[in-house]
Protein backbone atom coordinates (compact mmCIF):
# COMPACT_ATOMS: atom_id res chain seq x y z
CA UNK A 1 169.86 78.91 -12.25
CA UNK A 2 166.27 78.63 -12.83
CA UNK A 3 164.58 80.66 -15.96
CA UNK A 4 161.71 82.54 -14.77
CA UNK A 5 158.71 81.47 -17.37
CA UNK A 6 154.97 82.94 -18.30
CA UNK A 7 152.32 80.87 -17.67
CA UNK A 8 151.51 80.42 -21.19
CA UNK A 9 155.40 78.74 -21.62
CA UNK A 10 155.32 76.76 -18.61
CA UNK A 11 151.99 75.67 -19.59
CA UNK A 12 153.04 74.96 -23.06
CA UNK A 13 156.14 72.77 -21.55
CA UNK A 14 153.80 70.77 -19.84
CA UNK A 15 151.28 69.90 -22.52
CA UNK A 16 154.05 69.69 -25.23
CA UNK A 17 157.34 68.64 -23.51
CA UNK A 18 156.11 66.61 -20.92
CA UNK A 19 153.07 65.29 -22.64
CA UNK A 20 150.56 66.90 -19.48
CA UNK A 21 146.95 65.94 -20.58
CA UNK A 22 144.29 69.29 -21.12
CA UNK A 23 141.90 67.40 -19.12
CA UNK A 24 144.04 66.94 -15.96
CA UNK A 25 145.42 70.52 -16.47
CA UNK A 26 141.87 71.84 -16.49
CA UNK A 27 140.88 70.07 -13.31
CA UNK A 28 144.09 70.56 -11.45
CA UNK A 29 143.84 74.24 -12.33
CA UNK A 30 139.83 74.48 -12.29
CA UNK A 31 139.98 76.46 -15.05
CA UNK A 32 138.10 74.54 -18.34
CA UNK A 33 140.11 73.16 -21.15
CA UNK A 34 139.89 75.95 -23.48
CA UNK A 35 141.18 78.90 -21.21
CA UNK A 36 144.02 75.52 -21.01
CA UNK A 37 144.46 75.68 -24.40
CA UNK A 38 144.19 79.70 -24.64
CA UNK A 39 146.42 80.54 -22.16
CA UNK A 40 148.85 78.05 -23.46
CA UNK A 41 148.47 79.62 -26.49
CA UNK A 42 149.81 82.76 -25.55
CA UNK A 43 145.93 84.49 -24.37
CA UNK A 44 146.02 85.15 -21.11
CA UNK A 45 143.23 87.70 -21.20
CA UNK A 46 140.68 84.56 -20.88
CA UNK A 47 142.35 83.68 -17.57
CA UNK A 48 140.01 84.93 -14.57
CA UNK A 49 139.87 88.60 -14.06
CA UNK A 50 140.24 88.48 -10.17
CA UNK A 51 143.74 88.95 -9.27
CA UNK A 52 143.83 86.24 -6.52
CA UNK A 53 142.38 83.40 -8.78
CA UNK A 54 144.72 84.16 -11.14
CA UNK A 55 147.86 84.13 -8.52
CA UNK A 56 145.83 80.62 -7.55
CA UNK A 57 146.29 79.25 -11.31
CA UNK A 58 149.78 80.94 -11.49
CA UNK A 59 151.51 79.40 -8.42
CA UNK A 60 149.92 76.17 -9.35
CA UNK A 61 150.61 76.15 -12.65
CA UNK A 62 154.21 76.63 -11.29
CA UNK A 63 154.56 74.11 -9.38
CA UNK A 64 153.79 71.54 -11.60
CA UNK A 65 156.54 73.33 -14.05
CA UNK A 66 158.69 73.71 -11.48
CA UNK A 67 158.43 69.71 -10.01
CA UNK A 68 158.68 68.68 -13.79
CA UNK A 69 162.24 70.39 -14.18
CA UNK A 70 163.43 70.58 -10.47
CA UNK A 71 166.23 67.78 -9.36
CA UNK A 72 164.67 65.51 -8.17
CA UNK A 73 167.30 64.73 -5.17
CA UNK A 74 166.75 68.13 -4.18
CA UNK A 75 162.64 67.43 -4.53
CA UNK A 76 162.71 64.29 -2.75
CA UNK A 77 165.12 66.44 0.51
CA UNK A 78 162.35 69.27 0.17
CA UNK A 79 159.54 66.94 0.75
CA UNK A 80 161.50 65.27 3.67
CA UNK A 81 161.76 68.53 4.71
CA UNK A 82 158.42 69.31 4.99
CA UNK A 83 157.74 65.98 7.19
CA UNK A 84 160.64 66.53 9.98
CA UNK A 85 159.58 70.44 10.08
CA UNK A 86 156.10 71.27 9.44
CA UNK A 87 154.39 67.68 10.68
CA UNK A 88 157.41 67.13 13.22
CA UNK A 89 158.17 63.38 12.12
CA UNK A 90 161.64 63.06 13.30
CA UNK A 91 164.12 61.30 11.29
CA UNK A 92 164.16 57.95 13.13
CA UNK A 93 161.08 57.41 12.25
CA UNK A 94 160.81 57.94 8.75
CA UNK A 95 164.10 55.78 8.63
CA UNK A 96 161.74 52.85 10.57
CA UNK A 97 159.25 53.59 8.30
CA UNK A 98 161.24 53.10 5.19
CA UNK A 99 163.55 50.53 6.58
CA UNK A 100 166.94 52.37 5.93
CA UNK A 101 169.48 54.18 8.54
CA UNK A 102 168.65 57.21 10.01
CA UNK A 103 172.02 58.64 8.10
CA UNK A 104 170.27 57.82 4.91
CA UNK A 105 167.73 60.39 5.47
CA UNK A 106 170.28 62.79 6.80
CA UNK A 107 171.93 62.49 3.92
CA UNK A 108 169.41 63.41 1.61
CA UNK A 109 168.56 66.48 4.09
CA UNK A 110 172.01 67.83 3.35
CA UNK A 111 172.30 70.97 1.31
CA UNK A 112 172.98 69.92 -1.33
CA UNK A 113 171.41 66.01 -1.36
CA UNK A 114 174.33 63.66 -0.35
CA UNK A 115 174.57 60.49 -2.78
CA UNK A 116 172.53 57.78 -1.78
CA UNK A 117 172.04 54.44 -2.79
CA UNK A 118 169.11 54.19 -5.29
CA UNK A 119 167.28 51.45 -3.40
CA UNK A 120 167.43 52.93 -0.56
CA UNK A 121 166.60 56.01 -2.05
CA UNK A 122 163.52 54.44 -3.39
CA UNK A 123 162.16 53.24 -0.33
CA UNK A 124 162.65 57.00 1.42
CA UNK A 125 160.58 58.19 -1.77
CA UNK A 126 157.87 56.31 -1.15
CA UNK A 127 157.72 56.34 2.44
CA UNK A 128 157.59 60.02 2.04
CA UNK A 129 155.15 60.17 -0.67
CA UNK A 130 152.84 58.11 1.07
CA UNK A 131 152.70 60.00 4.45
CA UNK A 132 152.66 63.33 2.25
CA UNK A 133 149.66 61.82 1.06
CA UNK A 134 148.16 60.61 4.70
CA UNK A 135 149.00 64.12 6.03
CA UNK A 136 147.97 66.32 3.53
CA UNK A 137 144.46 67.22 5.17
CA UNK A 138 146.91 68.86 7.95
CA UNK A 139 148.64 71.29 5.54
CA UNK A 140 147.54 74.88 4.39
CA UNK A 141 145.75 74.50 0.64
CA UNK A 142 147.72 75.83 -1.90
């Protein structure tokens, strides 16, 4: 079940909870670190007044809330996800790639993430995270 939060809490969870620097917050949400600090405080008045910056700061607020508290299993099959759909990577060769079976990855696209060995899961993670990184010029901005 996931909670639906403000910005103000999710951005409080992230500064407090999770120990999320002002600084990177600021850049990551180009907003400067006092509407940060504001908004995390509860004022969300000094947030932007046009409606689609502040949807901008929302959702990405969000999903650094969201990726802090999400399992990470389920994170790790999303991103895959995203490779084998969107950028049409097939399965073989992320496996190649990573240096695991093909079933490995399969298993982590299952719904819900099949158990896999942590090793193994390791070297999907960063396989993925670095052609996530490599590709990311080819997706829509968020």
């Amino acid at each position: 079940m996931i909670k639906t939060k403000n910005i103000s809490e999710m951005l409080t969870s992230l500064i407090e909870e999770y120990r999320f620097n002002k600084n990177t917050l600021s850049k990551y949400l180009e907003i400067t670190e006092e509407t940060v600090d504001g908004v995390a405080k509860g004022n969300v008045e000094c947030l932007p007044d046009d409606p689609a910056l502040r949807l901008k700061i929302l959702s990405k607020a969000g999903f650094l809330y969201f990726g802090a508290i999400e399992d990470k299993d389920r994170q790790l099959s999303s991103f895959l996800e995203v490779l084998v759909s969107y950028h049409g990577i097939s399965k073989l060769t992320i496996a190649k790639m990573a240096g695991v079976e093909e079933k490995d990855i399969d298993r982590l696209l299952a719904n819900p993430p099949e158990k896999v060995e942590i090793e193994v899961k390791y070297k999907i993670a960063v396989t993925v995270m670095e052609l996530r990184y490599l590709l990311k010029d080819c997706e829509p901005p968020v």
